[in-house]
C-alpha atoms as a PDB file:
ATOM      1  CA  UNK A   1       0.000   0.000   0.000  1.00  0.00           C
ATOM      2  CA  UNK A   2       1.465   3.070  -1.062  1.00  0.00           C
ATOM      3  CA  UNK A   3       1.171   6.523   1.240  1.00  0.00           C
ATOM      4  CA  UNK A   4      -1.618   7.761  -0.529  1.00  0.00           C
ATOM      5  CA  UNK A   5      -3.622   4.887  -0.296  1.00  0.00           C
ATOM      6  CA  UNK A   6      -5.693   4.722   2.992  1.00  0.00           C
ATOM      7  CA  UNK A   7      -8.886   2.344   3.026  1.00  0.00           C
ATOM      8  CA  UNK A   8      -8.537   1.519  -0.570  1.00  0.00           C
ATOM      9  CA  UNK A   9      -9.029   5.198  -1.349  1.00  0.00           C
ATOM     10  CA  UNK A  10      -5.878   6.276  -3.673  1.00  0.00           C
ATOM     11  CA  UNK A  11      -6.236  10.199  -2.424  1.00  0.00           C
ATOM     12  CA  UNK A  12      -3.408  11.177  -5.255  1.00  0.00           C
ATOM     13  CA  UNK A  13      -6.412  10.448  -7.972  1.00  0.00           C
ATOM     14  CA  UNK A  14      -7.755  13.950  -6.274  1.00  0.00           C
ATOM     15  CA  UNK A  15     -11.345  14.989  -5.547  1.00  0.00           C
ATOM     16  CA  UNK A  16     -14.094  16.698  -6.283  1.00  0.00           C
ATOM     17  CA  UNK A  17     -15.437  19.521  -3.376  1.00  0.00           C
ATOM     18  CA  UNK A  18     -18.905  19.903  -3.356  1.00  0.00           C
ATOM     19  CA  UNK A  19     -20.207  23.667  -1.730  1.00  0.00           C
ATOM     20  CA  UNK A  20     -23.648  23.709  -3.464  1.00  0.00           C
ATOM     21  CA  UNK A  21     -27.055  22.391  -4.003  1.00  0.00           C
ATOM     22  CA  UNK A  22     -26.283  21.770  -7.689  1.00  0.00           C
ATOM     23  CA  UNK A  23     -25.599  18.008  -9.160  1.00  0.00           C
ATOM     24  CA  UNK A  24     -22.159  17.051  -9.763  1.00  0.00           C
ATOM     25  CA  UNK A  25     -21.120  14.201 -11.686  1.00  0.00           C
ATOM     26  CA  UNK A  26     -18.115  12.362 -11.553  1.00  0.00           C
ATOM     27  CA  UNK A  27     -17.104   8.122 -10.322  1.00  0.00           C
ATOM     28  CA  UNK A  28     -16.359   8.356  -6.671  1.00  0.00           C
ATOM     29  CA  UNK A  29     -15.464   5.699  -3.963  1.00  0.00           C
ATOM     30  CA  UNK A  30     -16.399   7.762  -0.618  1.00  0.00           C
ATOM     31  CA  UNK A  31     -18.017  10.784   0.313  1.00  0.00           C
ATOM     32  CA  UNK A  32     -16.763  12.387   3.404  1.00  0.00           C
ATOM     33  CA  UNK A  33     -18.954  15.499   4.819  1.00  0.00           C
ATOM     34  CA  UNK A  34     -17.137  18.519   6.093  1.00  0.00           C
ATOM     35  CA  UNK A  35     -20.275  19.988   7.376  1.00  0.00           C
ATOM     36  CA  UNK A  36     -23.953  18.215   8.627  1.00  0.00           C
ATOM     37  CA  UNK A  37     -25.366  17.599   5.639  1.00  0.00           C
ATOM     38  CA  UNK A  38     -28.404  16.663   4.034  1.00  0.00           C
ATOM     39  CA  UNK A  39     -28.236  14.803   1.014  1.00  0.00           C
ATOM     40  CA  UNK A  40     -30.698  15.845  -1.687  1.00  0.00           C
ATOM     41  CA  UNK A  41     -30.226  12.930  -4.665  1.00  0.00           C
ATOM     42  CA  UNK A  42     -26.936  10.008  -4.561  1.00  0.00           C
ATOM     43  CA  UNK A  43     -26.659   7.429  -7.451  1.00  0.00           C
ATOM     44  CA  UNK A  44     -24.562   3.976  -6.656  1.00  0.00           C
ATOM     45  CA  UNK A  45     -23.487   1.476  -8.833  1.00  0.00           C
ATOM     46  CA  UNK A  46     -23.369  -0.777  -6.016  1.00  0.00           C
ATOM     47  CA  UNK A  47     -25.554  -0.309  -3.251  1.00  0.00           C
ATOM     48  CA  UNK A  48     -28.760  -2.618  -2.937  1.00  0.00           C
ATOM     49  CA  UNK A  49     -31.935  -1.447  -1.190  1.00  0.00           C
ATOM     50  CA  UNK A  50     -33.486   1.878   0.114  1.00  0.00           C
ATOM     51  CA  UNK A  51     -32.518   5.526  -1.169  1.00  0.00           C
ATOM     52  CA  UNK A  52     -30.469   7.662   0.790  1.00  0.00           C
ATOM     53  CA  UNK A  53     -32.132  10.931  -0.988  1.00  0.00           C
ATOM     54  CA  UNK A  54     -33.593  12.880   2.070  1.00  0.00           C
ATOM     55  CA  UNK A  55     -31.226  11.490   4.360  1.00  0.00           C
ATOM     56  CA  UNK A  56     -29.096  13.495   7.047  1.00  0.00           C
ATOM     57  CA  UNK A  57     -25.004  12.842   7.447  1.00  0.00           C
ATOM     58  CA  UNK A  58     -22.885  14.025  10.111  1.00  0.00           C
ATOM     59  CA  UNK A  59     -19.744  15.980   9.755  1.00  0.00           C
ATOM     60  CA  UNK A  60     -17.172  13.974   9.463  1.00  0.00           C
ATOM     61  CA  UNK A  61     -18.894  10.703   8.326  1.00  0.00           C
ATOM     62  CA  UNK A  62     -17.906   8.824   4.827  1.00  0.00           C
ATOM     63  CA  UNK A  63     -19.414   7.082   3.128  1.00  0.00           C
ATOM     64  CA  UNK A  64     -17.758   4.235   0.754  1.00  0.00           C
ATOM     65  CA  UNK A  65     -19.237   3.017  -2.525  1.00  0.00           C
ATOM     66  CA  UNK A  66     -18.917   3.472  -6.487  1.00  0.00           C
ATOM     67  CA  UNK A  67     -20.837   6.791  -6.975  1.00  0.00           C
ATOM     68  CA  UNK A  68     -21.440   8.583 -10.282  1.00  0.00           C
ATOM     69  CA  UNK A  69     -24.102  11.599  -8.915  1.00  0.00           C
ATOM     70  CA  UNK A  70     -24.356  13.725  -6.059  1.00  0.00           C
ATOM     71  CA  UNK A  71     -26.491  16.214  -5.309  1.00  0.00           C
ATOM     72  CA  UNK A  72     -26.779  18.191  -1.490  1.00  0.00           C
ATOM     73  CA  UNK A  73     -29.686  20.255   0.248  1.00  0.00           C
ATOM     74  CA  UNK A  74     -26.797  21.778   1.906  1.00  0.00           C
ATOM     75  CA  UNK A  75     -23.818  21.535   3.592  1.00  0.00           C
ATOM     76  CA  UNK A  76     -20.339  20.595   1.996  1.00  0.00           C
ATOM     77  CA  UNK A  77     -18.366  17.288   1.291  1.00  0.00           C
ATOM     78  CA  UNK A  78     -15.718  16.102  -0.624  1.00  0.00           C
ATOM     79  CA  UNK A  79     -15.806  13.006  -3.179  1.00  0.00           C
ATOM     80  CA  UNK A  80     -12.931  11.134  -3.035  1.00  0.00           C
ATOM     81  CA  UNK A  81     -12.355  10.233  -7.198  1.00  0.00           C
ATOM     82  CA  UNK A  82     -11.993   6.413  -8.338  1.00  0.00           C
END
């Protein structure tokens, strides 16, 4: 594992800050909020069951999956890039 790689998440690929309520697009493997957030829509190639559309994070919680959309009510996080 090299120094950049913590939790399979190779942070010299870079990432994508999100500080708006617009949709950003992109392939992701975690989300970690800066602020409490609320997300507004989140697409996952690989998650099975409910949405988490609606849903309320904690700052400083991640989230870990393939993700391709991401859209906030508010707050600010940053997508860690596949």
């Amino acid at each position: 594992m090299s120094d950049t790689n913590l939790l399979g998440i190779d942070y010299a690929k870079g990432a994508t800050f999100v500080g708006n309520t617009a949709t950003h697009t992109g392939r992701w493997c975690a989300i970690y909020f800066t602020t409490n957030c609320i997300v507004d829509e989140l697409t996952s190639l690989n998650w099975d069951g409910e949405t988490v559309s609606g849903q309320s994070f904690s700052a400083n919680s991640t989230l870990y999956g393939v993700f391709t959309s991401i859209k906030l009510q508010n707050g600010h996080c940053v997508a860690y890039k596949l």
